[in-house]
C-alpha atoms as a PDB file:
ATOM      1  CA  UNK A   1     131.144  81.739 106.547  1.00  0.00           C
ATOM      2  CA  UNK A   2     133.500  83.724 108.685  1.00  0.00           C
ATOM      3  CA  UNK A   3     134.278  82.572 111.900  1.00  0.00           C
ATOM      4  CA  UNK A   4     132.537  83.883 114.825  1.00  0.00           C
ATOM      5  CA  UNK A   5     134.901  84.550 118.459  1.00  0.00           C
ATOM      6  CA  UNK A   6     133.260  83.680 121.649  1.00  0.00           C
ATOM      7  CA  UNK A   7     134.777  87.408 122.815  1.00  0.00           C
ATOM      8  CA  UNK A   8     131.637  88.611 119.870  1.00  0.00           C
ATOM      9  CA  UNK A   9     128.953  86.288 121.443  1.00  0.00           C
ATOM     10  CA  UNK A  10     125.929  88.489 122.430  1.00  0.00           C
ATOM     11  CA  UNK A  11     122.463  88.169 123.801  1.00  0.00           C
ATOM     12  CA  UNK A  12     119.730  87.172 121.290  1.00  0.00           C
ATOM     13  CA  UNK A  13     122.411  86.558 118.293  1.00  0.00           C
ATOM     14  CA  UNK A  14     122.310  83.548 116.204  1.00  0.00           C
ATOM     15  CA  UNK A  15     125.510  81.683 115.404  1.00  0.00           C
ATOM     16  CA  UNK A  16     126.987  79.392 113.270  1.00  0.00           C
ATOM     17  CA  UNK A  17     130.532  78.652 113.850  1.00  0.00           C
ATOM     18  CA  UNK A  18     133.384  76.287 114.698  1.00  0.00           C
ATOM     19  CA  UNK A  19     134.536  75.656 118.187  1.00  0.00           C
ATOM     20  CA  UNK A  20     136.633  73.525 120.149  1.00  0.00           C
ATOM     21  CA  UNK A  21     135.441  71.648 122.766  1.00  0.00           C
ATOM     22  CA  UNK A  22     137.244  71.515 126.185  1.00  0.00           C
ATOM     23  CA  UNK A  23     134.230  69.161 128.113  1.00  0.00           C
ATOM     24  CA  UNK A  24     131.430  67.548 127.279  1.00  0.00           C
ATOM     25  CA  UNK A  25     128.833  66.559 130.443  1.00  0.00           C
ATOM     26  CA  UNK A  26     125.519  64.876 130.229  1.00  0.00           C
ATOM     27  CA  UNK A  27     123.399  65.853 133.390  1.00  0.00           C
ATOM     28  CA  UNK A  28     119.783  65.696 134.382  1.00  0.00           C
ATOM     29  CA  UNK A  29     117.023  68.991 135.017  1.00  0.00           C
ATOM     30  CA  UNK A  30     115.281  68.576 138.034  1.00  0.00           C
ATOM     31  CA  UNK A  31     112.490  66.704 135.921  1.00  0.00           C
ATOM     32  CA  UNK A  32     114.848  64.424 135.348  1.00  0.00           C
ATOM     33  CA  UNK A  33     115.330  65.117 131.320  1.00  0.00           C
ATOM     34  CA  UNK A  34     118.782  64.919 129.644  1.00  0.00           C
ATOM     35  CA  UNK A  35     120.673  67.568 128.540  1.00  0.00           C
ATOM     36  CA  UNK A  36     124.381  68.080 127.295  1.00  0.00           C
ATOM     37  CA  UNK A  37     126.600  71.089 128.666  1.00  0.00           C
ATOM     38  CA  UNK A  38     129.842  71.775 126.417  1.00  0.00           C
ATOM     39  CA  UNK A  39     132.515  74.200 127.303  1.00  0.00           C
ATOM     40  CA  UNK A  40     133.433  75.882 124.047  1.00  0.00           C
ATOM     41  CA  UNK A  41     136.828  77.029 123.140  1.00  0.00           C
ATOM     42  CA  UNK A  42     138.802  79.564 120.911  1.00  0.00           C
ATOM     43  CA  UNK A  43     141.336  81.490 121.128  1.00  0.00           C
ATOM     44  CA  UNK A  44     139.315  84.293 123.060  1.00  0.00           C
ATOM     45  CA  UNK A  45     138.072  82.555 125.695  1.00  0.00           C
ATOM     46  CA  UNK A  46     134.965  80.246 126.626  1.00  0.00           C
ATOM     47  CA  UNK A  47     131.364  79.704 126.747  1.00  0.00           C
ATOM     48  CA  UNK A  48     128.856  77.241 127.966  1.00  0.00           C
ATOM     49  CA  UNK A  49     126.933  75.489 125.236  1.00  0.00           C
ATOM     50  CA  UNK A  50     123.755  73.865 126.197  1.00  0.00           C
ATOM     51  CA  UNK A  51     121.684  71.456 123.931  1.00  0.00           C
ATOM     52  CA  UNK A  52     118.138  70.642 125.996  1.00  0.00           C
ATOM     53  CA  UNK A  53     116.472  68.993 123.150  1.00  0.00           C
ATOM     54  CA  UNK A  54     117.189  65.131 122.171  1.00  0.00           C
ATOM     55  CA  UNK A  55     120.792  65.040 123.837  1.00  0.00           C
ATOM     56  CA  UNK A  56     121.187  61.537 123.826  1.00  0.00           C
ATOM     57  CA  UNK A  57     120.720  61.901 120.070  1.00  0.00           C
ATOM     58  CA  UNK A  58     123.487  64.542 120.001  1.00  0.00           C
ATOM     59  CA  UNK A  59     125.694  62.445 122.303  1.00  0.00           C
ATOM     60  CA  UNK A  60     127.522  59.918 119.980  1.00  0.00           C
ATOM     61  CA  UNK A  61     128.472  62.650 117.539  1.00  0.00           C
ATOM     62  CA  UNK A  62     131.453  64.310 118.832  1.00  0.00           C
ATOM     63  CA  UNK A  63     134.297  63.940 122.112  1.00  0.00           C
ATOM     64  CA  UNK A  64     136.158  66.082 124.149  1.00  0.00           C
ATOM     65  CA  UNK A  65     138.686  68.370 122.309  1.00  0.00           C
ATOM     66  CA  UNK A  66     136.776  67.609 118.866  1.00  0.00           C
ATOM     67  CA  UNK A  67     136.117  70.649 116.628  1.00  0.00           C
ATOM     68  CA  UNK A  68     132.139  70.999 116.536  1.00  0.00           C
ATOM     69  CA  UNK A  69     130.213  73.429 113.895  1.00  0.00           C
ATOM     70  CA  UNK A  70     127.140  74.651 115.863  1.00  0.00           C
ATOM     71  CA  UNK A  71     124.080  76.318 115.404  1.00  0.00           C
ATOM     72  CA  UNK A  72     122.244  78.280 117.689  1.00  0.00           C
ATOM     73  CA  UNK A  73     121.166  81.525 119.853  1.00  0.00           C
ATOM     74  CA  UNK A  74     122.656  83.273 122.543  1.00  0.00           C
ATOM     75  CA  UNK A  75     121.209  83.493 125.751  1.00  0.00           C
ATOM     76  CA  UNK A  76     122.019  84.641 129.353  1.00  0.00           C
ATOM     77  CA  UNK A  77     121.617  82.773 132.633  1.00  0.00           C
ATOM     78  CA  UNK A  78     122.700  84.226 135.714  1.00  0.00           C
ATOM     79  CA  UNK A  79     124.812  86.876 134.277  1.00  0.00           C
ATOM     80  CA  UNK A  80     126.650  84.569 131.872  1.00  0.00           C
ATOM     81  CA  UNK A  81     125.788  84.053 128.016  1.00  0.00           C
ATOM     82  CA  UNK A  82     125.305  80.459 127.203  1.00  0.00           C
ATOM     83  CA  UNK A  83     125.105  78.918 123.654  1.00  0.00           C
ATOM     84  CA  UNK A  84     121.535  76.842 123.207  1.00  0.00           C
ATOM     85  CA  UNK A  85     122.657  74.522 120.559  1.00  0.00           C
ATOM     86  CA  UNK A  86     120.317  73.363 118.237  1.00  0.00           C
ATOM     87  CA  UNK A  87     122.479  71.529 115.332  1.00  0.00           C
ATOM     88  CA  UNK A  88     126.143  70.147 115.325  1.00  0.00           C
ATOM     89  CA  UNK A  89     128.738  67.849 113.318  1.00  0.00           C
ATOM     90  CA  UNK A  90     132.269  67.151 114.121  1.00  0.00           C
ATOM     91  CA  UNK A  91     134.426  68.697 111.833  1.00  0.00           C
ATOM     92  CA  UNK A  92     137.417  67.637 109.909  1.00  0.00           C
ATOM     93  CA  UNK A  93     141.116  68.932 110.760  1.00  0.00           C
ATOM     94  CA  UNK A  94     141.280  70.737 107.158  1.00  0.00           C
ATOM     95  CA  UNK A  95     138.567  72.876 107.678  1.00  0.00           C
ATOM     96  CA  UNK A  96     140.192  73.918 110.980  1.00  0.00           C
ATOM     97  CA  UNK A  97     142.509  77.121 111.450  1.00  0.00           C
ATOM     98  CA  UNK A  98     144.848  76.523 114.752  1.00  0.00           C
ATOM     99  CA  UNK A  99     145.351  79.876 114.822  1.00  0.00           C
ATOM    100  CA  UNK A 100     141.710  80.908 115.512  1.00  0.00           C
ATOM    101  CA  UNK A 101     141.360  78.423 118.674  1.00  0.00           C
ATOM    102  CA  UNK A 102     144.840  78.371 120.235  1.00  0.00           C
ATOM    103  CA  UNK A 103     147.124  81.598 120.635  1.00  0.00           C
ATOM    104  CA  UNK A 104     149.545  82.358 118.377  1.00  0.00           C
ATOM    105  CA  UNK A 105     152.684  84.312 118.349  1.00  0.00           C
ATOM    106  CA  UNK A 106     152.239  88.121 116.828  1.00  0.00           C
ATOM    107  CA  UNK A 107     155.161  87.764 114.841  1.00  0.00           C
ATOM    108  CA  UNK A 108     155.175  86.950 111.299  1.00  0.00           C
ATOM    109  CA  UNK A 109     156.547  83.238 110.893  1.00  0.00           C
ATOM    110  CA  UNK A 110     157.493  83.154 108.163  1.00  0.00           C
ATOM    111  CA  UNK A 111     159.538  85.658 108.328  1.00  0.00           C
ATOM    112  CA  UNK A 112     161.278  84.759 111.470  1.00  0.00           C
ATOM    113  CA  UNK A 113     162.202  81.421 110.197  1.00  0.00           C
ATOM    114  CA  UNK A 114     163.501  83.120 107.143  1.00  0.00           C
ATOM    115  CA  UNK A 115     165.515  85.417 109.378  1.00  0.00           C
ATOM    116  CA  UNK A 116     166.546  82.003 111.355  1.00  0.00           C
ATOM    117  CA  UNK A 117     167.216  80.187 108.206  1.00  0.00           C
ATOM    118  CA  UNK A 118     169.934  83.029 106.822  1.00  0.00           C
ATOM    119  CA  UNK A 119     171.668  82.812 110.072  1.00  0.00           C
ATOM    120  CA  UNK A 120     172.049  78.824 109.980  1.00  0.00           C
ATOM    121  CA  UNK A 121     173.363  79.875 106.863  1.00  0.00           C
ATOM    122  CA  UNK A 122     176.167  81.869 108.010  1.00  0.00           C
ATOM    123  CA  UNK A 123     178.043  78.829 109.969  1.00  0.00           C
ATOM    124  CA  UNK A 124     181.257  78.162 107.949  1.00  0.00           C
ATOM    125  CA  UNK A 125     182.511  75.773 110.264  1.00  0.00           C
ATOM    126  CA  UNK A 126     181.881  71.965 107.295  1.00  0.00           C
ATOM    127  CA  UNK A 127     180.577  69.850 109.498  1.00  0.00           C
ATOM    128  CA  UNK A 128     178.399  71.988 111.646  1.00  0.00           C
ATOM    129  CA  UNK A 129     176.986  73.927 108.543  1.00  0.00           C
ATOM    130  CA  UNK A 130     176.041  70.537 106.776  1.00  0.00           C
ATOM    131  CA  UNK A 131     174.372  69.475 110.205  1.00  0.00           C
ATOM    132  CA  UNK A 132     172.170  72.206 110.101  1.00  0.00           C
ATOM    133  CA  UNK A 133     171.638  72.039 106.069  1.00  0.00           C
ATOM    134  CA  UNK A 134     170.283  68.235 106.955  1.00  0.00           C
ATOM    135  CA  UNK A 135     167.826  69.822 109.879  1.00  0.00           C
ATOM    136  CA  UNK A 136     166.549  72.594 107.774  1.00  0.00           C
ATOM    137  CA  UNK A 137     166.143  69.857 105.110  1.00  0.00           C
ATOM    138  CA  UNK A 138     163.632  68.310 106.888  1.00  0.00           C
ATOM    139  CA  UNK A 139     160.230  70.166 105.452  1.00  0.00           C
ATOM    140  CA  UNK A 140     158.060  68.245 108.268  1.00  0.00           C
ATOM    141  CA  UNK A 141     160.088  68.376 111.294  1.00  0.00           C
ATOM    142  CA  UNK A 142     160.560  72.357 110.257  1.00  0.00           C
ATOM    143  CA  UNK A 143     156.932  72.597 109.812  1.00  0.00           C
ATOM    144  CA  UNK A 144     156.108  71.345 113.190  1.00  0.00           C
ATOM    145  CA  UNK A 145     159.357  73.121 114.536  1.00  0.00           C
ATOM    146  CA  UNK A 146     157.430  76.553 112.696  1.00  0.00           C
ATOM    147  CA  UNK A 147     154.203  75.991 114.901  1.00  0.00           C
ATOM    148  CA  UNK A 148     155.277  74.681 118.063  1.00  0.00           C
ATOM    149  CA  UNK A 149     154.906  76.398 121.666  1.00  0.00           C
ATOM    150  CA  UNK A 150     157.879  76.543 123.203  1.00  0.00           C
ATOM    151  CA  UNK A 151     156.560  75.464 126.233  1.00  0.00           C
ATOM    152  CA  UNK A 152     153.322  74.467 128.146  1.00  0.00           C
ATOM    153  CA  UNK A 153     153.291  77.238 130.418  1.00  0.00           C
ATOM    154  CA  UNK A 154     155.823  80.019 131.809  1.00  0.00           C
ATOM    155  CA  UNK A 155     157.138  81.079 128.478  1.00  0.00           C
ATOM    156  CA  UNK A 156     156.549  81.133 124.843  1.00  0.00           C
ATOM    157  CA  UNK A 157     152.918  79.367 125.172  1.00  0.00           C
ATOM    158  CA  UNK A 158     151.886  79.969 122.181  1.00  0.00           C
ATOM    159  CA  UNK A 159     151.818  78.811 118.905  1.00  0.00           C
ATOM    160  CA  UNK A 160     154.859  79.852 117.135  1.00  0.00           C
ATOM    161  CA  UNK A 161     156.517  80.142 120.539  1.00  0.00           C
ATOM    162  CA  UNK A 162     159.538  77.749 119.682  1.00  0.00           C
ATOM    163  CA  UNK A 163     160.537  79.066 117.134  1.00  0.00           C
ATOM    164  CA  UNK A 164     160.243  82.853 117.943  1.00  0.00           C
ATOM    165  CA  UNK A 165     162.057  81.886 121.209  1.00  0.00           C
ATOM    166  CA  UNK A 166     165.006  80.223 119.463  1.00  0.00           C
ATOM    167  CA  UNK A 167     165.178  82.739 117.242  1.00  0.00           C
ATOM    168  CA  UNK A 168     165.525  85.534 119.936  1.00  0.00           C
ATOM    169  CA  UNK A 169     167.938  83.107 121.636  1.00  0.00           C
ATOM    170  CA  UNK A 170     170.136  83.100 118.283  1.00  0.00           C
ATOM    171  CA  UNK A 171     169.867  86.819 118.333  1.00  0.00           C
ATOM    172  CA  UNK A 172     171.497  87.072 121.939  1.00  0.00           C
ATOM    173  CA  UNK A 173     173.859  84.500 120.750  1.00  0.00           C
ATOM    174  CA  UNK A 174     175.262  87.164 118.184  1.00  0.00           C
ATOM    175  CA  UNK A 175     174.834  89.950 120.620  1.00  0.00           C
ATOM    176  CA  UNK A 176     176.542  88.846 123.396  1.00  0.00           C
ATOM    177  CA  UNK A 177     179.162  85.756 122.140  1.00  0.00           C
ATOM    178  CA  UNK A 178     181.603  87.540 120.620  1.00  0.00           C
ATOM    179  CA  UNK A 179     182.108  90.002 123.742  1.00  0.00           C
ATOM    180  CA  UNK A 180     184.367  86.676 125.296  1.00  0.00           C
ATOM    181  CA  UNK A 181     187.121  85.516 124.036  1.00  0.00           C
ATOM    182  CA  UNK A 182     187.907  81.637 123.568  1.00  0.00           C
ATOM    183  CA  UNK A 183     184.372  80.871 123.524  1.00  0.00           C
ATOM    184  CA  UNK A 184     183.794  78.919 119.780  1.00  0.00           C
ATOM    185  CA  UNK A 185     181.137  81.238 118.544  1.00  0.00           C
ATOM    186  CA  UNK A 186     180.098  79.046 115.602  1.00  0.00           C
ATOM    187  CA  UNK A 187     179.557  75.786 118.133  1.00  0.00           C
ATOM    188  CA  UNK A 188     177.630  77.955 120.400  1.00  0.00           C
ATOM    189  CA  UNK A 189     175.479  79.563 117.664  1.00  0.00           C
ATOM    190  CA  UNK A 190     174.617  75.883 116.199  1.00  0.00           C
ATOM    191  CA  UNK A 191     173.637  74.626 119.896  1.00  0.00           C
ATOM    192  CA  UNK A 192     171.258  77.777 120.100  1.00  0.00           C
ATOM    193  CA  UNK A 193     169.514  77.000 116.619  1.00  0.00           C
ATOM    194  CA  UNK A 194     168.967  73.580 117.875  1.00  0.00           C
ATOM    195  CA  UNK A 195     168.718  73.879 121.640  1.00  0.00           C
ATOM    196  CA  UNK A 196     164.933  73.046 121.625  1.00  0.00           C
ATOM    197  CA  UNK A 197     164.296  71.049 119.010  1.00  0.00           C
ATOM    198  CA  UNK A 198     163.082  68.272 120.964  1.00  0.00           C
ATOM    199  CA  UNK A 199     160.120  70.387 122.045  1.00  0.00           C
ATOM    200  CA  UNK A 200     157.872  69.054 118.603  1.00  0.00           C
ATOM    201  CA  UNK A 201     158.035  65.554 120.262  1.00  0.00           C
ATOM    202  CA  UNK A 202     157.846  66.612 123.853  1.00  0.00           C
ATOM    203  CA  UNK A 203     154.203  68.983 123.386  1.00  0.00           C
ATOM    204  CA  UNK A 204     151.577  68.256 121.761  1.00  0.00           C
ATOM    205  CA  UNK A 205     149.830  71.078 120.003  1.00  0.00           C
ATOM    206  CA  UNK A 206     147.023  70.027 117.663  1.00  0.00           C
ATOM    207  CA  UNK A 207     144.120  70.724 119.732  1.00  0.00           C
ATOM    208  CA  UNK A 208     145.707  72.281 123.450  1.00  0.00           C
ATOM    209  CA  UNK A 209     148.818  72.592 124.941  1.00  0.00           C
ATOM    210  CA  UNK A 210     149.918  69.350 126.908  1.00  0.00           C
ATOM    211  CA  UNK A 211     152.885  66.988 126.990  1.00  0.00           C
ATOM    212  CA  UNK A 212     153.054  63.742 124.477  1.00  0.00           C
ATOM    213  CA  UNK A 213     154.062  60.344 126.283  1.00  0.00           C
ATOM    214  CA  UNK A 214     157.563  60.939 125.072  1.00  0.00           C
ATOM    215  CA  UNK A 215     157.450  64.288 126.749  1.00  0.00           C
ATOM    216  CA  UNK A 216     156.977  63.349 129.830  1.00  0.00           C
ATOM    217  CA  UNK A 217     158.883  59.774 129.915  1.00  0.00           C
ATOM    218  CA  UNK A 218     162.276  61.349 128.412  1.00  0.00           C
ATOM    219  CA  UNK A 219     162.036  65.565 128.036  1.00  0.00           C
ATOM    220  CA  UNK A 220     163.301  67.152 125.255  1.00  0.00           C
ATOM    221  CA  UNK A 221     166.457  67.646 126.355  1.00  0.00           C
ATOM    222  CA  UNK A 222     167.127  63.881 125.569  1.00  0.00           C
ATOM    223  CA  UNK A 223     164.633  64.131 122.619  1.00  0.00           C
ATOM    224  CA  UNK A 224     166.387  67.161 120.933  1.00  0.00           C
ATOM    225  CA  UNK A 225     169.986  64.730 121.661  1.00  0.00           C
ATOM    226  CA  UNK A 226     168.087  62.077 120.070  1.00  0.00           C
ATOM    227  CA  UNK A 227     167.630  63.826 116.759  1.00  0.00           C
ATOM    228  CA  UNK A 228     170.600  64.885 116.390  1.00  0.00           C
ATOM    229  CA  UNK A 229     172.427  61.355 116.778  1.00  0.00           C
ATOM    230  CA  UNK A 230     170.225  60.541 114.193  1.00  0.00           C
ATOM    231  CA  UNK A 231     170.853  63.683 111.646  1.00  0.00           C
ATOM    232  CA  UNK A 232     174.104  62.712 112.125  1.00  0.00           C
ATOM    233  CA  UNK A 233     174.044  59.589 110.265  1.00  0.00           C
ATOM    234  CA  UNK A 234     173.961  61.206 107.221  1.00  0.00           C
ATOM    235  CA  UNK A 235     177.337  62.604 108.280  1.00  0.00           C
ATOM    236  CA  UNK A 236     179.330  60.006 108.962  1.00  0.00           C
ATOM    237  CA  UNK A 237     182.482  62.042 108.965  1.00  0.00           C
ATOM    238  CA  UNK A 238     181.599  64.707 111.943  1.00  0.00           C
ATOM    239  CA  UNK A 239     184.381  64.654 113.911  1.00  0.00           C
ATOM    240  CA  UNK A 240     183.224  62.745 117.058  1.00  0.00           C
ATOM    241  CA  UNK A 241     184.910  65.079 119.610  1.00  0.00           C
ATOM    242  CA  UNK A 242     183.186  68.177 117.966  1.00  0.00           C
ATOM    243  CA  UNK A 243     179.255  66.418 118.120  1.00  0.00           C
ATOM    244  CA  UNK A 244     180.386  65.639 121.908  1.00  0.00           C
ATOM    245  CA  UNK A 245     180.594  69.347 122.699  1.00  0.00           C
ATOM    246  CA  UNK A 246     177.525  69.932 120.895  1.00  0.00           C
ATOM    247  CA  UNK A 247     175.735  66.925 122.823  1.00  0.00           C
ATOM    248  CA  UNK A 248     177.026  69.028 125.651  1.00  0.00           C
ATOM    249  CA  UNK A 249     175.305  72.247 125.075  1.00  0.00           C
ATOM    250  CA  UNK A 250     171.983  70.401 124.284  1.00  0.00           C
ATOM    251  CA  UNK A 251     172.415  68.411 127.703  1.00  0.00           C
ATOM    252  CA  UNK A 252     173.319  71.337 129.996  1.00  0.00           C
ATOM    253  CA  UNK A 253     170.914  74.039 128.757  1.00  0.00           C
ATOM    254  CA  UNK A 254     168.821  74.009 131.249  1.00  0.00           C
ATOM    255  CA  UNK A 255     171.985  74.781 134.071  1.00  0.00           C
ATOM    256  CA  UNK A 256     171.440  72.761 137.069  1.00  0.00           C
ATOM    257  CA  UNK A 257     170.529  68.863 137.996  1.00  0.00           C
ATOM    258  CA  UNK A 258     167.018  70.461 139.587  1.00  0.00           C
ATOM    259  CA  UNK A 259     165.856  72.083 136.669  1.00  0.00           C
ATOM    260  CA  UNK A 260     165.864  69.105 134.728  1.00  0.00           C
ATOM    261  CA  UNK A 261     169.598  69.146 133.015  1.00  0.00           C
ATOM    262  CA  UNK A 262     171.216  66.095 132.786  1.00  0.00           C
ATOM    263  CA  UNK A 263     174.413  67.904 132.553  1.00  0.00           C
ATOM    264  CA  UNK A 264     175.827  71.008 134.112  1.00  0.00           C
ATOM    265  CA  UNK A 265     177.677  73.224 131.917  1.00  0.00           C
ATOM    266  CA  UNK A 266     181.375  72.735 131.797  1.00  0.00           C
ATOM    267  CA  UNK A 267     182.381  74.791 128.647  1.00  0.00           C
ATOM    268  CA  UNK A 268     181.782  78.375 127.634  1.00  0.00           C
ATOM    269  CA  UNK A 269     179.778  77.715 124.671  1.00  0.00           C
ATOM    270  CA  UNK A 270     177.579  75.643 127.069  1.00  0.00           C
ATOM    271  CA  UNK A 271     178.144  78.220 129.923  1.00  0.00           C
ATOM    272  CA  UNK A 272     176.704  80.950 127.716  1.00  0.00           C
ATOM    273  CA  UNK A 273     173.804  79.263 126.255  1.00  0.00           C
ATOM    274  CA  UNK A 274     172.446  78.186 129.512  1.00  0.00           C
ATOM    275  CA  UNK A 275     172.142  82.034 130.388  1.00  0.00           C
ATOM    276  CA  UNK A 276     170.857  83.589 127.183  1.00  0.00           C
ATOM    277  CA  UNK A 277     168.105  80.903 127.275  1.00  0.00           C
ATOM    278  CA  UNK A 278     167.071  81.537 130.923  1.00  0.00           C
ATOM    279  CA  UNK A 279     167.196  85.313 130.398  1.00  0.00           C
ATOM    280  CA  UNK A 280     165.008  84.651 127.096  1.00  0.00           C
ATOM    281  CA  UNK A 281     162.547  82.645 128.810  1.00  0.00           C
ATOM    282  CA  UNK A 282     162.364  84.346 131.954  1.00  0.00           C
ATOM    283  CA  UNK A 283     161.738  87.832 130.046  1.00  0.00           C
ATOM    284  CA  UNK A 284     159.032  86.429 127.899  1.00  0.00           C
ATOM    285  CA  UNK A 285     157.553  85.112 130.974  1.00  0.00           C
ATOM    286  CA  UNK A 286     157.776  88.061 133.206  1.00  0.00           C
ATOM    287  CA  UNK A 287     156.099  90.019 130.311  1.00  0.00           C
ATOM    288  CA  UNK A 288     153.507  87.544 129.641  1.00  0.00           C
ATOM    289  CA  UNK A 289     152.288  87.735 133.004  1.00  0.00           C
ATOM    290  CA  UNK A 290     152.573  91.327 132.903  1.00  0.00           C
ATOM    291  CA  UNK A 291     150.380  91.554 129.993  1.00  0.00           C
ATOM    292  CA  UNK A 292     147.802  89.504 131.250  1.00  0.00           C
ATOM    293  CA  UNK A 293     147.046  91.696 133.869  1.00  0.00           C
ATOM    294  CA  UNK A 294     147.795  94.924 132.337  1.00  0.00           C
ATOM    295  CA  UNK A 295     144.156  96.339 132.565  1.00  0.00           C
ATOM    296  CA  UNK A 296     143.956  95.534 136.662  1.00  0.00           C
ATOM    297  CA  UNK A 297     144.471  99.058 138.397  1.00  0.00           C
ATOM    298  CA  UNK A 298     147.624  97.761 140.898  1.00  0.00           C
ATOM    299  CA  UNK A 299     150.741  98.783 139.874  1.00  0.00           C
ATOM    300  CA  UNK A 300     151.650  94.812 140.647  1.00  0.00           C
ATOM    301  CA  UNK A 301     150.850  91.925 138.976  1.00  0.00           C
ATOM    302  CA  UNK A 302     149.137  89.068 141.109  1.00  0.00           C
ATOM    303  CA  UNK A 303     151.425  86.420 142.647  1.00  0.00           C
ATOM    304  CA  UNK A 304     153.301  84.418 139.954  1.00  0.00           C
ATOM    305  CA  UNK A 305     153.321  80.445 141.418  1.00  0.00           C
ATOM    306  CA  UNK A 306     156.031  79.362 139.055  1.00  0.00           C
ATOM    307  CA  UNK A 307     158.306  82.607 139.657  1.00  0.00           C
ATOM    308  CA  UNK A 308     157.326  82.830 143.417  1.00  0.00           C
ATOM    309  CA  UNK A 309     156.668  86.619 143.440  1.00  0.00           C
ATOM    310  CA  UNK A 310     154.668  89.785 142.706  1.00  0.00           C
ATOM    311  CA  UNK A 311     155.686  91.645 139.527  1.00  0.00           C
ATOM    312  CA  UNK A 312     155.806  95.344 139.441  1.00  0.00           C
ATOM    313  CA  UNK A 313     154.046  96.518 136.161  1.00  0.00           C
ATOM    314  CA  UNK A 314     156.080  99.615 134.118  1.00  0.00           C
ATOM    315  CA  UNK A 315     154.148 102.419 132.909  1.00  0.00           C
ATOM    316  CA  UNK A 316     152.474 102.425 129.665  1.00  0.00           C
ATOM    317  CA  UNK A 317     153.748 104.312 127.888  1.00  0.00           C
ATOM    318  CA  UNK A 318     152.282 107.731 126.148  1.00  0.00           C
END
């Protein structure tokens, strides 16, 4: 059975579909009888669920950020549609698309990590080619690399997000590296390819966007640093001075102490990097928020906490 979106919910429909679930209250009516109300999830939005019949039955049989397959009717109170459940089971991860209850990038991923993959390809520098030959090796990290956000807000939230970031990153990389001179454009482009990395150990994205335990105790900064030392033992020739510089990049990506670098930039490779990621990020952020509120009739966006500003919206074009 095709999947049902809570943006297609209407009065008086029956549904059967698979949702995620957000919360999961038990309350009282005012005669005192149990009932359950569950905030439903997909990628489209929310709705309230409501079971009124034998809830403490239904109770045991599924948690917070489960995936539930419901049955039931729509209905409206006070303005809102509301879900009257009247049969559930938890649901297994392989019956589950991600894509259907968290938001994915638009571009085809495949095809960007293809596009990613031929550039890795490209470095003809030994020992940083073979370095990224072991990465790219590595079917699960790559997997999880593949559907990733590349963040949990701002930028990239989405998944699919790393990796389309990075690769727009890489992009810049050849765009704008080769306009200086001295800078070491094969060192730069391998610190761009692996800038993020760490970000599969920092997020967690199986059922919502939120930071693992390792996230939040080290960062991916020290994460993505982490893997490297250890793809690196299957080099044990790399020239020590040359995975220094790339520690480097990876350490002082992020530009200054406050915004969570451990390292400032002190070479051009890093020097460079540190910009074409902020532009990257800040763009896709800026744009993001833009979109979000393209339908409001202001010609700016709402204040932006993170950015600390109003955004002026361009004109649509045609």
């Amino acid at each position: 059975m095709a999947k049902t979106f809570i943006n297609e919910l209407s009065k008086g429909q029956t549904v059967e579909s698979i949702f995620l679930v957000r919360d999961k209250l038990l309350a009282k009516t005012k005669a005192g009888n149990p009932y359950l109300s569950i905030k439903l999830a997909d990628r489209t939005g929310e709705a309230e669920g409501r079971i009124w019949d034998h809830a403490l039955d239904f109770l045991p049989l599924f948690e917070k950020d489960d995936f539930i397959k419901v049955r039931g009717e729509v209905d409206e109170f006070q303005g809102m549609l509301q879900l009257r459940i009247t049969k559930l089971r938890k649901c297994e991860d392989r019956e589950i698309q991600l894509g259907d209850y968290l938001p994915q990038s638009s571009q085809d991923v495949e095809k960007m990590f293809g596009e990613l993959k031929d550039i890795a390809s490209r470095v003809r520098q030994p020992f940083l080619g073979r370095l990224l030959e072991v990465f790219f090796e590595d079917e699960r990290l790559m997997n999880q690399f593949k559907t990733a956000p590349a963040a949990k807000a701002v930028h990239h939230v989405f998944l699919g997000g790393l990796l389309e970031h990075t690769l727009s990153v890489v992009q810049l990389v050849l765009l704008v590296g080769p306009r200086y001179k001295g800078v070491d454009q094969e060192l730069l482009l391998t610190g761009a390819i692996l800038h993020d990395l760490g970000k599969v150990s920092e997020l967690s994205f199986e059922r919502t966007f939120d930071y693992t335990d390792p996230g939040r105790l080290l960062g991916h900064i020290t994460l993505t640093v982490e893997m490297i030392d250890e793809k690196l033992k299957a080099i044990p020739e790399f020239p020590q001075d040359l995975a220094v510089q790339l520690k480097h990049i990876i350490l002082s990506h992020h530009g200054e102490y406050a915004f969570g670098s451990p390292k400032r930039p002190k070479t051009l490779e890093a020097l460079l990097l540190h910009h074409l990621d902020d532009l990257d990020a800040k763009m896709n952020g800026f744009m993001a928020w833009i979109e979000k509120e393209k339908d409001a009739p202001s010609r700016w966006t709402s204040y932006h906490k993170l950015f600390e500003r109003f955004i002026y919206k361009p004109e649509e074009e045609g």
